[in-house]
C-alpha atoms as a PDB file:
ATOM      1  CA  UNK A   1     197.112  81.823 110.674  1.00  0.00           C
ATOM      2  CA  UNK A   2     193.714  81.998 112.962  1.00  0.00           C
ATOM      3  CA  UNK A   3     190.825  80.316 111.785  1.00  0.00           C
ATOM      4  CA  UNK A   4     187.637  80.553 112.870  1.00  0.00           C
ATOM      5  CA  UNK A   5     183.903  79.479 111.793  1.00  0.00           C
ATOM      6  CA  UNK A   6     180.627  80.979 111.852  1.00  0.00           C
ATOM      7  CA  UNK A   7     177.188  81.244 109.842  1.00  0.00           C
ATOM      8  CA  UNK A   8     176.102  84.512 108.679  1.00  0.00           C
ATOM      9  CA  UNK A   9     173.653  85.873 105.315  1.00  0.00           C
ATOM     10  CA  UNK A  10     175.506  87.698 102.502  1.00  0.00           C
ATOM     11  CA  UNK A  11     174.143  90.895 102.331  1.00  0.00           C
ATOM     12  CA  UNK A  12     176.093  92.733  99.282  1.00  0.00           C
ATOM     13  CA  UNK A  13     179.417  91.503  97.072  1.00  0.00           C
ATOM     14  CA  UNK A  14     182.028  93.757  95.470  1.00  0.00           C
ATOM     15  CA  UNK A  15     184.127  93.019  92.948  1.00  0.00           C
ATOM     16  CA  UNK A  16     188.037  92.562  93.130  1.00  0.00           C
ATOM     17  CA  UNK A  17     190.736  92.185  91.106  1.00  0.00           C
ATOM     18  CA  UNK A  18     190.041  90.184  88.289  1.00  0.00           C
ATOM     19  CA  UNK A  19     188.754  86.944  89.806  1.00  0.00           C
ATOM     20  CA  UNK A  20     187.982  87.672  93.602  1.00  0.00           C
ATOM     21  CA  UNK A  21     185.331  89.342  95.419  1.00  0.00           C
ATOM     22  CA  UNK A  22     184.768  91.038  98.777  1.00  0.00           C
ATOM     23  CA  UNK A  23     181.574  89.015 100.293  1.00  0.00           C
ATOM     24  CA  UNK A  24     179.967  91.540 103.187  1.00  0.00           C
ATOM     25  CA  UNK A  25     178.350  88.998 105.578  1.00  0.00           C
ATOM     26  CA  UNK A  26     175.805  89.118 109.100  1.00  0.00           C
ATOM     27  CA  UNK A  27     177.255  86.465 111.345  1.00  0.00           C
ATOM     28  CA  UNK A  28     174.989  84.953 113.835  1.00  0.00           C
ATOM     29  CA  UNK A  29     178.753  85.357 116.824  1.00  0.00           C
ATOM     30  CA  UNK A  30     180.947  87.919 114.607  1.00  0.00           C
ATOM     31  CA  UNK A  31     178.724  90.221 113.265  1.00  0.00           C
ATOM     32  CA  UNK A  32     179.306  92.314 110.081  1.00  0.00           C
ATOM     33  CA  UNK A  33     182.358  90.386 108.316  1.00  0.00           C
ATOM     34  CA  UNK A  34     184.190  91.471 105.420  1.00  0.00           C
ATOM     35  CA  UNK A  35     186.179  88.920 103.413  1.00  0.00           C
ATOM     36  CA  UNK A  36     187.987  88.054 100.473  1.00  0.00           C
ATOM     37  CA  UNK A  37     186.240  84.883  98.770  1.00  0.00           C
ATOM     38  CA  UNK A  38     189.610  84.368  95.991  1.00  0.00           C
ATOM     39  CA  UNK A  39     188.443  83.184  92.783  1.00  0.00           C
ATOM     40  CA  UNK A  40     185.074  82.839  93.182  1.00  0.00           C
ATOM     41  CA  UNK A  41     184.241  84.620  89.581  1.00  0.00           C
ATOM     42  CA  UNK A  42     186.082  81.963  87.652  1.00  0.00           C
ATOM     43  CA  UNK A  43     183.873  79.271  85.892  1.00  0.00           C
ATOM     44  CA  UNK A  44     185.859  76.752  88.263  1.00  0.00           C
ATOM     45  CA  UNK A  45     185.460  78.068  91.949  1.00  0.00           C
ATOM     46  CA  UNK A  46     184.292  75.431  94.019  1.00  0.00           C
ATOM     47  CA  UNK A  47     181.772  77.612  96.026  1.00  0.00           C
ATOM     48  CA  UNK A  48     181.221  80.948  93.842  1.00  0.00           C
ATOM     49  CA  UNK A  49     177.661  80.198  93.385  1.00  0.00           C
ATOM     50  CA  UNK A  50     177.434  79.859  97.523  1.00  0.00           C
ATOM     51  CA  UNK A  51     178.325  83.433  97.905  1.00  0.00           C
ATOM     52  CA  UNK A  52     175.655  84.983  96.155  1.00  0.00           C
ATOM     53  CA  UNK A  53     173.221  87.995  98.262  1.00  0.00           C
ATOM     54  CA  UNK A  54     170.602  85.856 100.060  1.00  0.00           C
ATOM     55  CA  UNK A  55     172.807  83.307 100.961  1.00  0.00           C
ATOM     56  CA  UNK A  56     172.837  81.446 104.362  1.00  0.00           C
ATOM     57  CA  UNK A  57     175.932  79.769 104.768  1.00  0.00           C
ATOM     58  CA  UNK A  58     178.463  78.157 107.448  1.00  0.00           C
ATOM     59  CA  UNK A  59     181.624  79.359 106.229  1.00  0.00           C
ATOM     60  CA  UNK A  60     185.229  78.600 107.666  1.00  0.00           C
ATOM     61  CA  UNK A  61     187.750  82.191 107.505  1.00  0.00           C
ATOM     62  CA  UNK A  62     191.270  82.570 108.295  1.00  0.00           C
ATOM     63  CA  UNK A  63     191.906  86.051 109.800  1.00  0.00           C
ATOM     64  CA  UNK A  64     193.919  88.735 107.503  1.00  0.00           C
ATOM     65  CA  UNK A  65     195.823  91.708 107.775  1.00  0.00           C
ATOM     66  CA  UNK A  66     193.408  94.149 106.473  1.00  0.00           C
ATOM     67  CA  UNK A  67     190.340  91.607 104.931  1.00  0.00           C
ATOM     68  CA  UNK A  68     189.578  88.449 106.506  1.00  0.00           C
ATOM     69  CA  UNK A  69     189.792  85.377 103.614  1.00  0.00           C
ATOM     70  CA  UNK A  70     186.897  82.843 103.267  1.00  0.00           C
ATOM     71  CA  UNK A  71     188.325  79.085 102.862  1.00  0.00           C
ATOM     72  CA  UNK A  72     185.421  76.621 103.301  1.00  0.00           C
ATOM     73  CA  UNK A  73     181.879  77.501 102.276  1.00  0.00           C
ATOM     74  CA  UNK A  74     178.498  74.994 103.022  1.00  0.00           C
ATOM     75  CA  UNK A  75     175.127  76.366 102.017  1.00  0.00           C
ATOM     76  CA  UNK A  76     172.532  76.036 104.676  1.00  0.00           C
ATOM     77  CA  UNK A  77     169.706  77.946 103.063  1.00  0.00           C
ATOM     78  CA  UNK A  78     169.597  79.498  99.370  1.00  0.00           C
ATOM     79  CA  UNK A  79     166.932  82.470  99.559  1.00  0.00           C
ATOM     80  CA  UNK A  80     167.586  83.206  96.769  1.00  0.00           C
ATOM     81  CA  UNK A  81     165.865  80.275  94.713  1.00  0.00           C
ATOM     82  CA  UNK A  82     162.708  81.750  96.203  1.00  0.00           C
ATOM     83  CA  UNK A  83     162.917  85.528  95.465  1.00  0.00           C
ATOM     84  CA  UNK A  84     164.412  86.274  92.057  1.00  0.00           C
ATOM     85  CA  UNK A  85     161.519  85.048  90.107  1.00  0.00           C
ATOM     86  CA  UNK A  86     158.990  87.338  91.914  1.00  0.00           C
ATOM     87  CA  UNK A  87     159.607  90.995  92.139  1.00  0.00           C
ATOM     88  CA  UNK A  88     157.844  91.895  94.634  1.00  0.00           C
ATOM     89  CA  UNK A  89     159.721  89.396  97.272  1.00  0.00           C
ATOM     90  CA  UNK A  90     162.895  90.314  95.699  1.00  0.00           C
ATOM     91  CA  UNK A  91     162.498  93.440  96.436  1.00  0.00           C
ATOM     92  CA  UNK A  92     161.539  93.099 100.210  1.00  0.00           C
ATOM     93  CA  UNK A  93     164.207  91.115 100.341  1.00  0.00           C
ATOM     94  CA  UNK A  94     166.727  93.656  99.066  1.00  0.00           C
ATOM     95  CA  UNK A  95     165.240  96.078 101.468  1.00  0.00           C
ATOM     96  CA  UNK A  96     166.415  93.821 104.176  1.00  0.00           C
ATOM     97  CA  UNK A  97     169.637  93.185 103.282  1.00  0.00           C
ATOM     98  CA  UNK A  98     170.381  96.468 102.495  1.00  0.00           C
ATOM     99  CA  UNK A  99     168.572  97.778 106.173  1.00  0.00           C
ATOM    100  CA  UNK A 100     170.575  95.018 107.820  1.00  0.00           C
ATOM    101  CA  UNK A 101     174.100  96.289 106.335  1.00  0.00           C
ATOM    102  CA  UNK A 102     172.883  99.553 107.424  1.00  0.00           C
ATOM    103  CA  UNK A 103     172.518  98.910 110.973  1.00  0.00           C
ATOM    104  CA  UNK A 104     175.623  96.626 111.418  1.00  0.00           C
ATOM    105  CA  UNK A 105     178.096  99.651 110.525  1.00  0.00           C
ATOM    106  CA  UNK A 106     180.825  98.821 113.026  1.00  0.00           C
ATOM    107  CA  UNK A 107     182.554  94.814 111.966  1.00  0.00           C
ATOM    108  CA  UNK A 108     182.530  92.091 114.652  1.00  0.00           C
ATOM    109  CA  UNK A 109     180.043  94.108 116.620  1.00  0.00           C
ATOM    110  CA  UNK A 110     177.738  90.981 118.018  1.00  0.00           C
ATOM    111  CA  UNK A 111     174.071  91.450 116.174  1.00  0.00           C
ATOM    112  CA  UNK A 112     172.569  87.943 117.265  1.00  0.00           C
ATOM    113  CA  UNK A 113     169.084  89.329 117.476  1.00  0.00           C
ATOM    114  CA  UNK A 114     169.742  91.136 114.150  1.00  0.00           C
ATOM    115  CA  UNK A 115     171.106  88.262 112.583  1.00  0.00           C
ATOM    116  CA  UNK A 116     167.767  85.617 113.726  1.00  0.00           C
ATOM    117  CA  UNK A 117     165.480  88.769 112.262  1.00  0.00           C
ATOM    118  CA  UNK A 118     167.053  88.881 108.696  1.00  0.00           C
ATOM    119  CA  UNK A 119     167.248  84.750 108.317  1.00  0.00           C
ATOM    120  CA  UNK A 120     163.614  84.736 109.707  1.00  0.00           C
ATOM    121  CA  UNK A 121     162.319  87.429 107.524  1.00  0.00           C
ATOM    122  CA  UNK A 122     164.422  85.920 104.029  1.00  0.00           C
ATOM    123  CA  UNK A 123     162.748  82.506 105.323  1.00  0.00           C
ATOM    124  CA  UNK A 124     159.071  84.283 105.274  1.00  0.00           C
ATOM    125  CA  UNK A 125     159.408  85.584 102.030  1.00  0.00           C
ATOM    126  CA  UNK A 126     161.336  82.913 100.401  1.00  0.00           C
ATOM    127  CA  UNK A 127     158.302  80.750 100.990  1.00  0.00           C
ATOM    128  CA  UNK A 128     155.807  83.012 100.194  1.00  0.00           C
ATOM    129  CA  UNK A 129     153.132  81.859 103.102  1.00  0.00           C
ATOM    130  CA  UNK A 130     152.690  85.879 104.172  1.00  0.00           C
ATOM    131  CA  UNK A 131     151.880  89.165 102.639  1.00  0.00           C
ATOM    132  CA  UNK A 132     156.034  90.105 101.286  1.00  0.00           C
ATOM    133  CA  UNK A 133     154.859  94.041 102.191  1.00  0.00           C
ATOM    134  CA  UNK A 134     153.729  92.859 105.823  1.00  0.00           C
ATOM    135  CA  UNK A 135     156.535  90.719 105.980  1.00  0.00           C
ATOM    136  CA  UNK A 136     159.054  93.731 105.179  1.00  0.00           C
ATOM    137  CA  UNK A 137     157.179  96.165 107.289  1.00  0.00           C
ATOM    138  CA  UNK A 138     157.335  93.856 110.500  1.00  0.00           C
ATOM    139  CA  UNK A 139     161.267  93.454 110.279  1.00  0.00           C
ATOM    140  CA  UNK A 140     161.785  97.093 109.215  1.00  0.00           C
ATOM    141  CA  UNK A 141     159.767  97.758 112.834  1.00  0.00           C
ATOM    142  CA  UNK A 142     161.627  95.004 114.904  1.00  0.00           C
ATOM    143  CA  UNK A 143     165.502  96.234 113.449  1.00  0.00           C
ATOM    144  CA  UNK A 144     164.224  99.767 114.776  1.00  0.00           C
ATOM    145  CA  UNK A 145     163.398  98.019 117.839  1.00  0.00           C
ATOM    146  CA  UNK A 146     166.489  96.423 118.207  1.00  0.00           C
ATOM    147  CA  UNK A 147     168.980  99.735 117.356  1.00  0.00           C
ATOM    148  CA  UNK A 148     166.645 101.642 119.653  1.00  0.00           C
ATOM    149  CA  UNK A 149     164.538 103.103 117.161  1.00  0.00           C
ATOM    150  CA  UNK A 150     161.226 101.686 117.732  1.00  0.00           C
ATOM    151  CA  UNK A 151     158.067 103.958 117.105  1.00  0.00           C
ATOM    152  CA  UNK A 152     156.147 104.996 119.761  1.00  0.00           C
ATOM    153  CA  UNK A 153     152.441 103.610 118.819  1.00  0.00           C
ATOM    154  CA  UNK A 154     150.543 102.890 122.065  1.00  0.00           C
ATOM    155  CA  UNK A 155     151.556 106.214 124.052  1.00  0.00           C
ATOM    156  CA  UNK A 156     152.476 109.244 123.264  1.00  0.00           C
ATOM    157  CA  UNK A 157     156.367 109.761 122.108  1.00  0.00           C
ATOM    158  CA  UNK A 158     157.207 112.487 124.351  1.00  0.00           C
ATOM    159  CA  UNK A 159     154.789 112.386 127.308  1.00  0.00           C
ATOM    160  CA  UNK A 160     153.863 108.990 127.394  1.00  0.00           C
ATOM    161  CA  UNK A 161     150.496 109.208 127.826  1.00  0.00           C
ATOM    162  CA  UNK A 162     148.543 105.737 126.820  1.00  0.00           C
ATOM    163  CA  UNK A 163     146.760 106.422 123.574  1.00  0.00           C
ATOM    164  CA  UNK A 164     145.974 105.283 120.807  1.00  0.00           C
ATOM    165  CA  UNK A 165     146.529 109.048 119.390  1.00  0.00           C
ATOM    166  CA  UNK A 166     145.545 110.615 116.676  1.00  0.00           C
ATOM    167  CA  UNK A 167     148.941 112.074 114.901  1.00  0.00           C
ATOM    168  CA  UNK A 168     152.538 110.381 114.283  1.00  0.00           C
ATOM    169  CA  UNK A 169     155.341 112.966 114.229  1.00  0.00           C
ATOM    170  CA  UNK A 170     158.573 110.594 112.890  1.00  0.00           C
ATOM    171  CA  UNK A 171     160.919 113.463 114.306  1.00  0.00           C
ATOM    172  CA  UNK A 172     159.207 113.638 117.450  1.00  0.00           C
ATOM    173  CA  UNK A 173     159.444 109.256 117.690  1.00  0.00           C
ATOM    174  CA  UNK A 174     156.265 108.281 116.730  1.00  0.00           C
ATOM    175  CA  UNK A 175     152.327 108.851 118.037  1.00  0.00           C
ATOM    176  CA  UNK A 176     151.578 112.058 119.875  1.00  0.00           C
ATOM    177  CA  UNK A 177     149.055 113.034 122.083  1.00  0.00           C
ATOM    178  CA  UNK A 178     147.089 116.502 120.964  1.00  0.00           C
ATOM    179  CA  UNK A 179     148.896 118.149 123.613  1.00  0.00           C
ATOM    180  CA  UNK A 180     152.642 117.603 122.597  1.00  0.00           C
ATOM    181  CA  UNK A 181     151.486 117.585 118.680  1.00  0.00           C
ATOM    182  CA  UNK A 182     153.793 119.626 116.503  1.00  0.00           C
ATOM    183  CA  UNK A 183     153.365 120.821 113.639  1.00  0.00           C
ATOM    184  CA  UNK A 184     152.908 119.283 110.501  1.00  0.00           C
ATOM    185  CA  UNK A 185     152.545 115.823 112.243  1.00  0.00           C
ATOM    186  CA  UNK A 186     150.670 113.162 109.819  1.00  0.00           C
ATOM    187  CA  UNK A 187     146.891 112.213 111.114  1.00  0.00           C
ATOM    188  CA  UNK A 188     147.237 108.452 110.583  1.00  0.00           C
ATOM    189  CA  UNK A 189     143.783 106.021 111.036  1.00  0.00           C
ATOM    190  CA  UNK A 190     143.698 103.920 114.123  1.00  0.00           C
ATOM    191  CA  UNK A 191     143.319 100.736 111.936  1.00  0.00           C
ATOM    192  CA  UNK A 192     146.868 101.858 110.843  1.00  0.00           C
ATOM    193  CA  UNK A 193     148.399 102.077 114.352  1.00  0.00           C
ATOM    194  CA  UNK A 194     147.060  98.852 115.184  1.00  0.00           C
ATOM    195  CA  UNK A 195     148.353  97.589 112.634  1.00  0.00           C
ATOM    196  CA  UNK A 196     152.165  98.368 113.140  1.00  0.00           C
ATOM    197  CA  UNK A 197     151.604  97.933 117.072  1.00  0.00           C
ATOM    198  CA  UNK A 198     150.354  93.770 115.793  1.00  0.00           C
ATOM    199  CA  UNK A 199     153.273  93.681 112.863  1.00  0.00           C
ATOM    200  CA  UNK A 200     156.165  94.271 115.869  1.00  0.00           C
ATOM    201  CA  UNK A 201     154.803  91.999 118.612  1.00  0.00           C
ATOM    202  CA  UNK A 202     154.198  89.138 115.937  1.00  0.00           C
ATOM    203  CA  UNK A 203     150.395  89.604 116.173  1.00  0.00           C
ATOM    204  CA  UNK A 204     149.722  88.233 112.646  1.00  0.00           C
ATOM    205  CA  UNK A 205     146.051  87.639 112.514  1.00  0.00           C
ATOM    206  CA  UNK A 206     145.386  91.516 113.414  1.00  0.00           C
ATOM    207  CA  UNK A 207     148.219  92.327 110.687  1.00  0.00           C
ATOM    208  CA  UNK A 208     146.133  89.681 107.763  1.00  0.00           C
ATOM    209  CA  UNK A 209     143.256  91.184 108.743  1.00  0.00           C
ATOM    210  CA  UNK A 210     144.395  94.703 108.228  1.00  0.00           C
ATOM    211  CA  UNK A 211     142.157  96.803 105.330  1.00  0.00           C
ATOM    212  CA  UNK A 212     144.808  97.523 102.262  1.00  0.00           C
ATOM    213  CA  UNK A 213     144.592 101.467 102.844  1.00  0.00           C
ATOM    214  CA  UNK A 214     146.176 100.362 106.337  1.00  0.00           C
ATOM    215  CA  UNK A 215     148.689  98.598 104.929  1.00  0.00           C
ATOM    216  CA  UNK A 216     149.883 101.189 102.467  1.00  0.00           C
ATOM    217  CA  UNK A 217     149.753 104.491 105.512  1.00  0.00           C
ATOM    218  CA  UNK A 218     151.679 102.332 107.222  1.00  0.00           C
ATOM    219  CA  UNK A 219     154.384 101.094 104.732  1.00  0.00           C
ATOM    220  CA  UNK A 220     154.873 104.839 104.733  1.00  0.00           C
ATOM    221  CA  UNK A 221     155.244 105.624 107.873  1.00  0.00           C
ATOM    222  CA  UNK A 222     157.777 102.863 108.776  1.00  0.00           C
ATOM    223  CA  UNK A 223     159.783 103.776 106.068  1.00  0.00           C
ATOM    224  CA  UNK A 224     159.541 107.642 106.700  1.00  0.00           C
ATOM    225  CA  UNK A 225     160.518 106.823 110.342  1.00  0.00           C
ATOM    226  CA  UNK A 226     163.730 104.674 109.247  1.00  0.00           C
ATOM    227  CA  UNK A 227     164.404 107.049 107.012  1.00  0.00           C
ATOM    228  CA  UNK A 228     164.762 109.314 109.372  1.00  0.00           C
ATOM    229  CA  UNK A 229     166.538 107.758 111.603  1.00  0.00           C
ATOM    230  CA  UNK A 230     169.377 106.229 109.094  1.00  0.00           C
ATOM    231  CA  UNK A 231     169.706 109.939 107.825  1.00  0.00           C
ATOM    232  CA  UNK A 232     169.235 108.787 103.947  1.00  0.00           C
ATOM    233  CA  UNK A 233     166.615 106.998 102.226  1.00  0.00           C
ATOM    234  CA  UNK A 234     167.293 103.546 101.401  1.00  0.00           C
ATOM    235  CA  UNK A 235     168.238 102.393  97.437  1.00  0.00           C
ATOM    236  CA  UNK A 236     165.817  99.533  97.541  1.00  0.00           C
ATOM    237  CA  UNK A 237     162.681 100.540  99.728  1.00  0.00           C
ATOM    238  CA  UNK A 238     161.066 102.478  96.597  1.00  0.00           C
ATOM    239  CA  UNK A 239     161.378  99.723  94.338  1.00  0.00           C
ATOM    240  CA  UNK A 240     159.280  97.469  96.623  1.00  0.00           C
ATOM    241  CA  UNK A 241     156.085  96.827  95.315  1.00  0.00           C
ATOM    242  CA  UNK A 242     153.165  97.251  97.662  1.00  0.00           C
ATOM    243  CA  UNK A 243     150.451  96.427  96.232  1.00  0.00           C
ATOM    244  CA  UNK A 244     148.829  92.748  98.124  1.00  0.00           C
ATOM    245  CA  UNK A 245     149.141  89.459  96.022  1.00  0.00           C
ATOM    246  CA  UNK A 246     147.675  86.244  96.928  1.00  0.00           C
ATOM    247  CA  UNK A 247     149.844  84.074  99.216  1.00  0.00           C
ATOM    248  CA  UNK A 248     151.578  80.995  97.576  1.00  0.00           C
ATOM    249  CA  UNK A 249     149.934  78.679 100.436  1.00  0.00           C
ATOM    250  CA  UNK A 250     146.538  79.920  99.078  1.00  0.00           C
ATOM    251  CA  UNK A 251     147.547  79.312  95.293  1.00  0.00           C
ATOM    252  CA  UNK A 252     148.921  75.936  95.899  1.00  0.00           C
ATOM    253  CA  UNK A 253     146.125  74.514  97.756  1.00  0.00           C
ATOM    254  CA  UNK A 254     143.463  76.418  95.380  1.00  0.00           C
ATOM    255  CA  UNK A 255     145.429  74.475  92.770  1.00  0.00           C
ATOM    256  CA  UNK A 256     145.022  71.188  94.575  1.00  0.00           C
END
């Protein structure tokens, strides 16, 4: 029997059998890992309640012939207490586990930078200090990024010519000039551009400061362009509510 340990985020869990459950996991060394958790839907399983979606754990799994079999189970961070009690950060937080399962298709691929992009962006919403729709929009733009998919913004997609231009083509990859414009091609604002260009770089002070008819053109043309790219729409992106709430931070210390 091989053992091995790692520390991953449970993105989805399927039933099996009558008791077990098949726990689909990003690993910060293995990857995408697939694994029988036995027992886990019994009142008495020690760590049921650790494998739930949201969950960042350090988990212990002996290797198997078809499924790999999880053994020991510590929670490091439970997401989940923060989420499921507001929609709208459930939600986003559906759409990136369900984007992240996506883009991990083939198992024990490595997806460090994938993996430190979902724990960073459950973290964000889980404690409610930024916008959930700008927090969703800014890892939707940086997994692109990282499976090659990123927008073109600041140039044109298929000349490169610095812009910022006036049309986004998703097919074409993004911004284009008036010269390699096709047809059809959505006439974004500037504000809008600037925007997404701020929300993947990290530039959160342009992003906060962004007008909300920004921040919805923009929600739809990141999800458009993954969309695209993933070939079918994602189940959770239209339940996402977009609409700008006041930050938790603000609350709390309005409460104060």
């Amino acid at each position: 029997m091989s053992l091995y340990r790692d520390t991953g985020v449970v993105l989805r869990v399927q039933k099996l059998g009558e008791a077990d459950r098949i726990i689909t996991m990003l690993t910060r060394r293995h990857g995408k890992v697939r694994a029988v958790a036995k027992g886990v839907r019994r009142m008495t399983s020690r760590f049921g309640a650790r494998l739930e979606p949201f969950g960042h754990v350090d988990v212990q799994f002996y290797t198997g012939r078809t499924l790999d079999v999880v053994t020991q189970v510590q929670t490091l961070d439970a997401f989940g207490v923060g989420l499921v009690n507001d929609y709208q950060r459930y939600t986003a937080g559906c759409a990136v586990l369900e984007t992240a399962d996506r883009l991990t298709l083939e198992q024990g691929e490595p997806a460090f930078r994938l993996y430190l992009l979902v724990t960073g962006a459950l973290r964000a919403l889980a404690e409610g200090s930024r916008d959930a729709s700008l927090v969703l929009d800014a890892f939707l733009l940086r997994a692109m990024s990282f499976a090659g998919w990123a927008p073109a913004l600041t140039e044109c997609a298929r000349c490169g010519v610095p812009g910022p231009h006036p049309a986004f083509n998703v097919p074409a990859g993004g911004s284009v000039c008036p010269r390699c414009r096709p047809p059809g091609s959505a006439s974004p604002a500037e504000e809008t551009l600037s925007l997404l260009a701020a929300l993947l770089h990290g530039e959160w002070s342009v992003a906060e400061a962004a007008s909300a008819g920004a921040r919805r053109e923009g929600s739809g043309l990141v999800a458009a362009h993954l969309q695209w790219h993933l070939e079918r729409q994602l189940r959770s992106l239209p339940l996402v509510e977009r609409r700008a709430k006041p930050l938790a931070a603000a609350v709390d210390k309005d409460n104060g």
